[in-house]
PDB file of N, CA and C in Angstrom:
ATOM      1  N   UNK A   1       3.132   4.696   8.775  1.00  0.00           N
ATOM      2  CA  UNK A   1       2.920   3.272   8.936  1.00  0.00           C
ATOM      3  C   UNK A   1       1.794   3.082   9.944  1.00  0.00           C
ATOM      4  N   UNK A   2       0.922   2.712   9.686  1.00  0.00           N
ATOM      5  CA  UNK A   2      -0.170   1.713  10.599  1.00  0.00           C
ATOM      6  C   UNK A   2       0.605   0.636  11.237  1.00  0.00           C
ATOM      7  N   UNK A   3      -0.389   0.604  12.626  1.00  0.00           N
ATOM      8  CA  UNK A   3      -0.270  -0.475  13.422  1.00  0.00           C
ATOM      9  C   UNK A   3      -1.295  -1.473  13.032  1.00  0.00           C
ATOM     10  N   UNK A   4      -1.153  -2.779  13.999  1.00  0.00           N
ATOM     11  CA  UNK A   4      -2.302  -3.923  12.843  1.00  0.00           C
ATOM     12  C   UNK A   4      -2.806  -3.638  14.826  1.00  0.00           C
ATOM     13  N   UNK A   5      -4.353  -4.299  14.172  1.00  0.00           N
ATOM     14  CA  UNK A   5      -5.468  -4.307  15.319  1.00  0.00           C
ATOM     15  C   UNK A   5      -5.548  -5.907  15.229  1.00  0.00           C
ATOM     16  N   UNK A   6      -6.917  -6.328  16.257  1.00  0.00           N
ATOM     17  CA  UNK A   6      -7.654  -7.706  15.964  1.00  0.00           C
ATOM     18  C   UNK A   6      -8.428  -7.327  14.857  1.00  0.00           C
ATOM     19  N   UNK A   7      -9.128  -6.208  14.006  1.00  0.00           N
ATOM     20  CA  UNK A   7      -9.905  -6.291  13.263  1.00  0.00           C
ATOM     21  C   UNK A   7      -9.079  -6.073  11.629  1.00  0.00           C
ATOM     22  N   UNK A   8      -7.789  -6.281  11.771  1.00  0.00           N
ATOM     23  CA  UNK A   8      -6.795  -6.416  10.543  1.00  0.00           C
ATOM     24  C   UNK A   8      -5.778  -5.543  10.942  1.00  0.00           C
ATOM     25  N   UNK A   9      -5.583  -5.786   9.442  1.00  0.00           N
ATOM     26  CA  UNK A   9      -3.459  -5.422   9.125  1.00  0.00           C
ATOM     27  C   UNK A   9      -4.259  -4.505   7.945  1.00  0.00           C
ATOM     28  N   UNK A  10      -3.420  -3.008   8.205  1.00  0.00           N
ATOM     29  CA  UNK A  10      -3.362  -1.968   7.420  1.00  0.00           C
ATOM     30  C   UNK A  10      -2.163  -1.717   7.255  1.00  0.00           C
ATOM     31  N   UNK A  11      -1.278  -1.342   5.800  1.00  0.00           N
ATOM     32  CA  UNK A  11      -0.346  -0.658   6.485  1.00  0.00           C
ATOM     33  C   UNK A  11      -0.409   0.448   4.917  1.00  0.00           C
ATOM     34  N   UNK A  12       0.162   2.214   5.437  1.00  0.00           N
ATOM     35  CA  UNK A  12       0.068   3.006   4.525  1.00  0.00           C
ATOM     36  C   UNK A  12       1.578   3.393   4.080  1.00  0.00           C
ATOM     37  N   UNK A  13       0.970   3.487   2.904  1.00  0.00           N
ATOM     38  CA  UNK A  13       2.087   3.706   1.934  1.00  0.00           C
ATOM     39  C   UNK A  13       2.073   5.340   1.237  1.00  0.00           C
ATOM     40  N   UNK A  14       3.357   5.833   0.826  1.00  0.00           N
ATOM     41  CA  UNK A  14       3.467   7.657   0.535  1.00  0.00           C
ATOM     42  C   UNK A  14       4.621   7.173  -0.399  1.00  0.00           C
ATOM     43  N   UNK A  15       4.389   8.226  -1.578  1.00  0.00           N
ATOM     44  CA  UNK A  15       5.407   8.635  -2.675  1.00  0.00           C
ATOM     45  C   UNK A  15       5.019   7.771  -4.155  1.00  0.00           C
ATOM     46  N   UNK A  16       3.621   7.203  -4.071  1.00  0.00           N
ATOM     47  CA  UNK A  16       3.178   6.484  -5.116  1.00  0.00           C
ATOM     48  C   UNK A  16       2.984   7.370  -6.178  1.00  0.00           C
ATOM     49  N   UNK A  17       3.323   6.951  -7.691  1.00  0.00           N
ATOM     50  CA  UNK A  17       3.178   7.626  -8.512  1.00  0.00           C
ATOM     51  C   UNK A  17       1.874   8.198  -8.933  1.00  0.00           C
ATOM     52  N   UNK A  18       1.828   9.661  -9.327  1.00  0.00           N
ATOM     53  CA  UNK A  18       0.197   9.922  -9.371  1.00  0.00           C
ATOM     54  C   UNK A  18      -0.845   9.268 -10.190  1.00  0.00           C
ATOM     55  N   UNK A  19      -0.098   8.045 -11.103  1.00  0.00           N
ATOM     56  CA  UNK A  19      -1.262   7.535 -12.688  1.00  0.00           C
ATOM     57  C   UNK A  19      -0.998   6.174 -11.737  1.00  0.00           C
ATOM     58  N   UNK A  20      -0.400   5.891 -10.652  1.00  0.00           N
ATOM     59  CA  UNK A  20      -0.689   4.613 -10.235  1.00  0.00           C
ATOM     60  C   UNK A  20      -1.576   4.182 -10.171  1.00  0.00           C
ATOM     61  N   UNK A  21      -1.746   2.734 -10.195  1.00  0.00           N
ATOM     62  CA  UNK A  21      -3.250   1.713 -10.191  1.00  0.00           C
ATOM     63  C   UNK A  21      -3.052   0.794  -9.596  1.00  0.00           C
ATOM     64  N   UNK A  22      -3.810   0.691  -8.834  1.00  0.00           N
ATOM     65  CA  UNK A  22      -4.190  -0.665  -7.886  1.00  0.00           C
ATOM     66  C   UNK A  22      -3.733  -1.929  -8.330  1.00  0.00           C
ATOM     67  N   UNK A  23      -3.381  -2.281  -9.401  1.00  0.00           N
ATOM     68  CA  UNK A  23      -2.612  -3.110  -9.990  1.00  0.00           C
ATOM     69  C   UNK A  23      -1.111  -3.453  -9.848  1.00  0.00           C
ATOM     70  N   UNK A  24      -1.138  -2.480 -10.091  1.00  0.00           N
ATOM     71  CA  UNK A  24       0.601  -2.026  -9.740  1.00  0.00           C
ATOM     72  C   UNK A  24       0.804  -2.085  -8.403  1.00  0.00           C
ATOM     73  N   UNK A  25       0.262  -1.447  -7.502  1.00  0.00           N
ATOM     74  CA  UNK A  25       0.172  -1.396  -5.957  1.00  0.00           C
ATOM     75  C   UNK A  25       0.312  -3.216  -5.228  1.00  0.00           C
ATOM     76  N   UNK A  26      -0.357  -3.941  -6.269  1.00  0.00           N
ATOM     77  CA  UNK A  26      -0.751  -5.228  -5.765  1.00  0.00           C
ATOM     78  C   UNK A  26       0.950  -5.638  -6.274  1.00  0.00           C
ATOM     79  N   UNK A  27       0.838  -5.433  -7.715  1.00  0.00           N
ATOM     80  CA  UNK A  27       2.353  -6.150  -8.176  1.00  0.00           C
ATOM     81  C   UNK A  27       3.808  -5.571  -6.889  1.00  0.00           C
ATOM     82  N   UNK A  28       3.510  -4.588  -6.739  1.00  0.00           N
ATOM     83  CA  UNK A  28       4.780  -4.348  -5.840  1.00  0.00           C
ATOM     84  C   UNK A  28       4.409  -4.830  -4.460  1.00  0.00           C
ATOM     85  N   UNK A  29       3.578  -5.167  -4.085  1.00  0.00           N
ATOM     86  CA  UNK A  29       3.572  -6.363  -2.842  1.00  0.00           C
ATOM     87  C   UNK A  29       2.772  -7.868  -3.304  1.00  0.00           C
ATOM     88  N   UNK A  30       3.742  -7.818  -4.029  1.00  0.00           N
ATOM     89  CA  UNK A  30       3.304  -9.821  -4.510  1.00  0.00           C
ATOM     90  C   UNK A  30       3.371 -10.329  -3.897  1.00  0.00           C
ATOM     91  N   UNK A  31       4.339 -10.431  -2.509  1.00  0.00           N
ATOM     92  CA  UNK A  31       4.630 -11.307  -1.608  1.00  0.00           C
ATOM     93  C   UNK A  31       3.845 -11.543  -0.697  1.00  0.00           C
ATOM     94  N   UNK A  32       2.289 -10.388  -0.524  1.00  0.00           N
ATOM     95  CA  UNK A  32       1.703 -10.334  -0.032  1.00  0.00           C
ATOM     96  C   UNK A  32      -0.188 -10.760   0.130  1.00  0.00           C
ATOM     97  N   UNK A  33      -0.805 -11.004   0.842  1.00  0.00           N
ATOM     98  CA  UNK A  33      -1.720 -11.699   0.491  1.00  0.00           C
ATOM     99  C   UNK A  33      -2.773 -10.368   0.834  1.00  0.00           C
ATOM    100  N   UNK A  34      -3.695  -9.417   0.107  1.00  0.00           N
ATOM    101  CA  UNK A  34      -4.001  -8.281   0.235  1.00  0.00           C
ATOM    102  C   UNK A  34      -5.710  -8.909   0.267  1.00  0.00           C
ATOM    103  N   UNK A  35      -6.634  -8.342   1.276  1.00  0.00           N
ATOM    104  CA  UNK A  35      -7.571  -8.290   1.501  1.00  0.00           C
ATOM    105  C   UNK A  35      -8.213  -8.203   0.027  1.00  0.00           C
ATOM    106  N   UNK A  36      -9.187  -8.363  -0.347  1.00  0.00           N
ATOM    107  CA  UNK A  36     -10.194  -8.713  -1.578  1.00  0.00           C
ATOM    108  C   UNK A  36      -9.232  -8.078  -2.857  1.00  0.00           C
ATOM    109  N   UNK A  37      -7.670  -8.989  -2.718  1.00  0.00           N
ATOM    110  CA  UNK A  37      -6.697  -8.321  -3.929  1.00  0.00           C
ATOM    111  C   UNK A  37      -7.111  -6.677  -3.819  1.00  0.00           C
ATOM    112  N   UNK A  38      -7.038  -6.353  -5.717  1.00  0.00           N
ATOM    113  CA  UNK A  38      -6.970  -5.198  -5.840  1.00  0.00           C
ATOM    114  C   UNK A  38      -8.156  -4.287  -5.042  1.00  0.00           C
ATOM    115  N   UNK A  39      -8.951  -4.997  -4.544  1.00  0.00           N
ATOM    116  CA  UNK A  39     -10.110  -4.078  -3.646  1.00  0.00           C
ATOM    117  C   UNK A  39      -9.917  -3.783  -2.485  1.00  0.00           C
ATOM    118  N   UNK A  40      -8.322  -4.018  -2.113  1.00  0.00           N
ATOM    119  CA  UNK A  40      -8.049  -3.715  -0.527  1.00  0.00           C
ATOM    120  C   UNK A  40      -7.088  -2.894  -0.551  1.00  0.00           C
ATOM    121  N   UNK A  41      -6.945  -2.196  -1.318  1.00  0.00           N
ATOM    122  CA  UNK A  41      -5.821  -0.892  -1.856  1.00  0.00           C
ATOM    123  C   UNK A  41      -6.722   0.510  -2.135  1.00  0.00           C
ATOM    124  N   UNK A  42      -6.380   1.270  -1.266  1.00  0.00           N
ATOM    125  CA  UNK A  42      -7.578   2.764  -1.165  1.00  0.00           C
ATOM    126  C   UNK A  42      -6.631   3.526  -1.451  1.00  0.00           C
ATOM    127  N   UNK A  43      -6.950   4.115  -2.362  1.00  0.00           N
ATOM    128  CA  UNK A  43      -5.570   5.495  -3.041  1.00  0.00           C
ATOM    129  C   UNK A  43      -6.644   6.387  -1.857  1.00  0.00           C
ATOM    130  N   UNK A  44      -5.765   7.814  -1.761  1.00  0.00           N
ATOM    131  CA  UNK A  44      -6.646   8.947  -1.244  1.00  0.00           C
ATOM    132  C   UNK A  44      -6.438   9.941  -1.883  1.00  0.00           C
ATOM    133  N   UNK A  45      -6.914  10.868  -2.025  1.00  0.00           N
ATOM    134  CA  UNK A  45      -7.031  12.206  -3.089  1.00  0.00           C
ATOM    135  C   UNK A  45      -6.804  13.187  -2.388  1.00  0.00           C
ATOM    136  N   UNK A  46      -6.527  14.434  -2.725  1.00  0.00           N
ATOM    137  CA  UNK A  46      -6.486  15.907  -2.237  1.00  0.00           C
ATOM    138  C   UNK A  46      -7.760  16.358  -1.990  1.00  0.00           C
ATOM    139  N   UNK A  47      -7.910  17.460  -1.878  1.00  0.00           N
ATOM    140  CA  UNK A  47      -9.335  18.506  -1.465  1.00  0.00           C
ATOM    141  C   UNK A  47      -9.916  18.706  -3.018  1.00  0.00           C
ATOM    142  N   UNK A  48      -9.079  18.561  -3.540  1.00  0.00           N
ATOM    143  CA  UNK A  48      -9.312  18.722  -5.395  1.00  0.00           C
ATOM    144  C   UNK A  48      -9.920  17.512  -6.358  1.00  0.00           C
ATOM    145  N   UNK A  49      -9.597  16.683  -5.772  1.00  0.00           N
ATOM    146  CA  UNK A  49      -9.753  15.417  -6.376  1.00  0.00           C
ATOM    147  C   UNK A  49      -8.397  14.289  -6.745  1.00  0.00           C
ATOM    148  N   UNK A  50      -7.510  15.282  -7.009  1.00  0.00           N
ATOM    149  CA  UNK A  50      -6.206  14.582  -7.490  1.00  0.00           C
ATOM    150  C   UNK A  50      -5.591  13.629  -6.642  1.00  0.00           C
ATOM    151  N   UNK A  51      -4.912  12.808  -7.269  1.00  0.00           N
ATOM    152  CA  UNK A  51      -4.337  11.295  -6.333  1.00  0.00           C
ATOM    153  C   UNK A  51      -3.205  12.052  -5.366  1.00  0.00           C
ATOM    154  N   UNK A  52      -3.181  11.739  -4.405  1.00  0.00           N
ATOM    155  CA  UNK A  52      -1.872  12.561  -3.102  1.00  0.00           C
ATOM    156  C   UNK A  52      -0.988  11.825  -3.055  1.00  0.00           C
ATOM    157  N   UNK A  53      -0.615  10.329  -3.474  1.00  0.00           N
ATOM    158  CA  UNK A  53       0.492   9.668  -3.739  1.00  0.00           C
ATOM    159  C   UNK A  53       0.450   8.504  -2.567  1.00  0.00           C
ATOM    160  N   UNK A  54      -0.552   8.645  -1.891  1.00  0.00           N
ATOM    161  CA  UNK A  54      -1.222   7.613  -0.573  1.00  0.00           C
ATOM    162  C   UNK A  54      -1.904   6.473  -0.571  1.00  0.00           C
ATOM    163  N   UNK A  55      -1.677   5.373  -0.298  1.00  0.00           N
ATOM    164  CA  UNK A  55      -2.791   4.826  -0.388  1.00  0.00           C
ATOM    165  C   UNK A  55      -2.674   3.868   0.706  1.00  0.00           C
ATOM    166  N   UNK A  56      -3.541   2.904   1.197  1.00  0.00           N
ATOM    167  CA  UNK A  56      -3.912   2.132   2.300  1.00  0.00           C
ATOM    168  C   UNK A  56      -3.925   0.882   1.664  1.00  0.00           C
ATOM    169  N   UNK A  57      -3.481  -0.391   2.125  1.00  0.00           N
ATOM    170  CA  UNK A  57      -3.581  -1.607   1.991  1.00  0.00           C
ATOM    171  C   UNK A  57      -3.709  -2.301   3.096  1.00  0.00           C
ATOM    172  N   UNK A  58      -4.631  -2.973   2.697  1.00  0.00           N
ATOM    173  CA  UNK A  58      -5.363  -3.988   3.768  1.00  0.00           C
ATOM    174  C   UNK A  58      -4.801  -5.478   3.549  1.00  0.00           C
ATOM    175  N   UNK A  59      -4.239  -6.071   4.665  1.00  0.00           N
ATOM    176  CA  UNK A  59      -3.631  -7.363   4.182  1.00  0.00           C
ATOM    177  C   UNK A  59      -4.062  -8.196   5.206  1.00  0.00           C
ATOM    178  N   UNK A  60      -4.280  -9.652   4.734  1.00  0.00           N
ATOM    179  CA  UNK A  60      -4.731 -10.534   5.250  1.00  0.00           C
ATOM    180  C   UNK A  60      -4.336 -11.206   7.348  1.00  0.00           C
ATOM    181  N   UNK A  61      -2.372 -11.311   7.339  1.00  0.00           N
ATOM    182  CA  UNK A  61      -2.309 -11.815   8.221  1.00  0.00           C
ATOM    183  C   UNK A  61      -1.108 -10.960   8.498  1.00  0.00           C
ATOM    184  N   UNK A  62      -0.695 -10.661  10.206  1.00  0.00           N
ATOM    185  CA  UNK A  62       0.599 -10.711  10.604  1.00  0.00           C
ATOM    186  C   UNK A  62       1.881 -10.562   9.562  1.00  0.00           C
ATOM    187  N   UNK A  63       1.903 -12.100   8.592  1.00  0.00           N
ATOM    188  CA  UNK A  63       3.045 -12.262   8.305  1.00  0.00           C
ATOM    189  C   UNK A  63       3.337 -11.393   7.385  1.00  0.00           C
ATOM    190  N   UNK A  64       2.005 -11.048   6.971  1.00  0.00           N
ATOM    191  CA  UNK A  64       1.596 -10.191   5.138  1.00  0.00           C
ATOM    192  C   UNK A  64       2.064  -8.813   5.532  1.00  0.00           C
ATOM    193  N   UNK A  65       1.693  -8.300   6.942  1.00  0.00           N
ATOM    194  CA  UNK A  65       2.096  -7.201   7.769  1.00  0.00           C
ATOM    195  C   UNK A  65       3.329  -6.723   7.349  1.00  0.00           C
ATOM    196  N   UNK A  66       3.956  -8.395   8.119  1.00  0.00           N
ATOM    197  CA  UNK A  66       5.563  -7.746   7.757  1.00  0.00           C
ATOM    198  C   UNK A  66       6.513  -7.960   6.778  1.00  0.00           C
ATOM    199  N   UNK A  67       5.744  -8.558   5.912  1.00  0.00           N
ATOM    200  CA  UNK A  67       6.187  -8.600   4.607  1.00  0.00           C
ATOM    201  C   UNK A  67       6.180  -7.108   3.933  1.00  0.00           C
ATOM    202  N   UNK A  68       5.196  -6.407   3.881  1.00  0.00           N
ATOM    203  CA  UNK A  68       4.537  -5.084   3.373  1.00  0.00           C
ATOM    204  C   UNK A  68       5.687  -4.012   4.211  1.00  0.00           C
ATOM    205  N   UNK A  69       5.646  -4.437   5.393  1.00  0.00           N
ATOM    206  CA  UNK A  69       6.637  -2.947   5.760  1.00  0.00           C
ATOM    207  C   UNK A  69       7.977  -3.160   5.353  1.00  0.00           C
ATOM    208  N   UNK A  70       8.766  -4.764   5.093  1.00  0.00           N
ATOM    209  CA  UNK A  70       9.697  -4.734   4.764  1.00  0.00           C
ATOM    210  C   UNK A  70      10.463  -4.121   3.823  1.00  0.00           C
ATOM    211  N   UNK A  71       8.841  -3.662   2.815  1.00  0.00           N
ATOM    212  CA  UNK A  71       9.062  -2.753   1.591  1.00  0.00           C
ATOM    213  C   UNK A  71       9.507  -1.191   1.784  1.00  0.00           C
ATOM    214  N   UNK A  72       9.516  -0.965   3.113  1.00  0.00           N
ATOM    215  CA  UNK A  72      10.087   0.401   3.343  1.00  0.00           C
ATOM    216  C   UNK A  72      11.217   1.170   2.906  1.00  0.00           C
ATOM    217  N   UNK A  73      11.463   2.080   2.181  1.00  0.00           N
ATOM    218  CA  UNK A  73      11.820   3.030   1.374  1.00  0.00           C
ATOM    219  C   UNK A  73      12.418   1.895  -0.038  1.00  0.00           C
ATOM    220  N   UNK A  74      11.827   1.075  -0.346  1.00  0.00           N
ATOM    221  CA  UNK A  74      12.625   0.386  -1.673  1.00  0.00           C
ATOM    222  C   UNK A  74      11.431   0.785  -3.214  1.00  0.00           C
ATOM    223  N   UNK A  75      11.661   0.775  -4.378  1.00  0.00           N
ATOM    224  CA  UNK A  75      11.565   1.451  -5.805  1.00  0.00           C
ATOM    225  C   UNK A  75      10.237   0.591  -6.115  1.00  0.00           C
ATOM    226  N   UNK A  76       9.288   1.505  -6.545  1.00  0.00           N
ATOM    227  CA  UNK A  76       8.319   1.179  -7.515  1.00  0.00           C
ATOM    228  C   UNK A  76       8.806   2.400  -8.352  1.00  0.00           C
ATOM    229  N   UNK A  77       9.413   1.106  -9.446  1.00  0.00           N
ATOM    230  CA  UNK A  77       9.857   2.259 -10.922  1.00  0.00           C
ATOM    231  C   UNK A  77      10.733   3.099 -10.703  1.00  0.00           C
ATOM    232  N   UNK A  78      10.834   4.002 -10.520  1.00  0.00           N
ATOM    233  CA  UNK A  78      11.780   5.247 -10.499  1.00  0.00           C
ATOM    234  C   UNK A  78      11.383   5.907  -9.369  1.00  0.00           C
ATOM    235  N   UNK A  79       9.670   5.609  -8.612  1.00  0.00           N
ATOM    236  CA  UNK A  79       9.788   6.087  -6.982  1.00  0.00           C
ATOM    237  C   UNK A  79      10.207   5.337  -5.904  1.00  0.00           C
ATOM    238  N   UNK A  80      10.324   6.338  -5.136  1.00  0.00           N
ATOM    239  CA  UNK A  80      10.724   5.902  -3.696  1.00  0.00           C
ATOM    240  C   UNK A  80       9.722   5.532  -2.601  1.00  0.00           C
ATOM    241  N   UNK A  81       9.084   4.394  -2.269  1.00  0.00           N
ATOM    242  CA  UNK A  81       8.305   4.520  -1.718  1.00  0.00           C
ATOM    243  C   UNK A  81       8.223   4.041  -0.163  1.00  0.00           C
ATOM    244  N   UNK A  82       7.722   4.855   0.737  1.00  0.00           N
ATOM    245  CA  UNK A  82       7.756   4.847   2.098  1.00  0.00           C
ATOM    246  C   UNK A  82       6.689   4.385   3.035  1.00  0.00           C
ATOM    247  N   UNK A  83       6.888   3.137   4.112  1.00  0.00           N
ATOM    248  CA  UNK A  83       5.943   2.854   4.618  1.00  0.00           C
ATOM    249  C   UNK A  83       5.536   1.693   4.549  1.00  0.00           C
ATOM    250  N   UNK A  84       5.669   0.981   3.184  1.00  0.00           N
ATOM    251  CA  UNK A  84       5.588  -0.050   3.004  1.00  0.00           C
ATOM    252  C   UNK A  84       6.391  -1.321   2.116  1.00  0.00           C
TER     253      UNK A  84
END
């Protein structure tokens, strides 16, 4: 989990499915108001290229903050996802 700064609210997320899409990422925080939508969601990759199940979301305010962590360990689909 990220801490939020004055220069935004990050918070990271682990256990995302590997064919996930930024789409999906957005749908499982609807509640949330995400920096340029789907353009504020950064998957990260391995040394290989492959998706690591990580990704970063950038959200607008405080409240979006704690909306996003409230999501901590609850189901996208059949994963478990942590962090956010």
């Amino acid at each position: 989990m990220m801490s939020s700064n004055e220069e935004g609210f990050v918070v990271r997320i682990r256990g995302l499915p590997w064919a996930c899409t930024q789409e999906e990422v957005a749908s499982f925080f609807s509640d949330c108001d995400i920096v340029g939508k789907v353009n504020g969601i950064c998957f990260t990759f391995s040394k290989e290229g492959r998706p690591s199940g990580e990704a970063f979301v950038e959200l607008m305010t405080a409240e979006d903050f704690k909306n996003a962590i409230s999501k901590d360990r609850k189901y996208m689909g059949h994963r478990y996802i942590e962090g956010g």
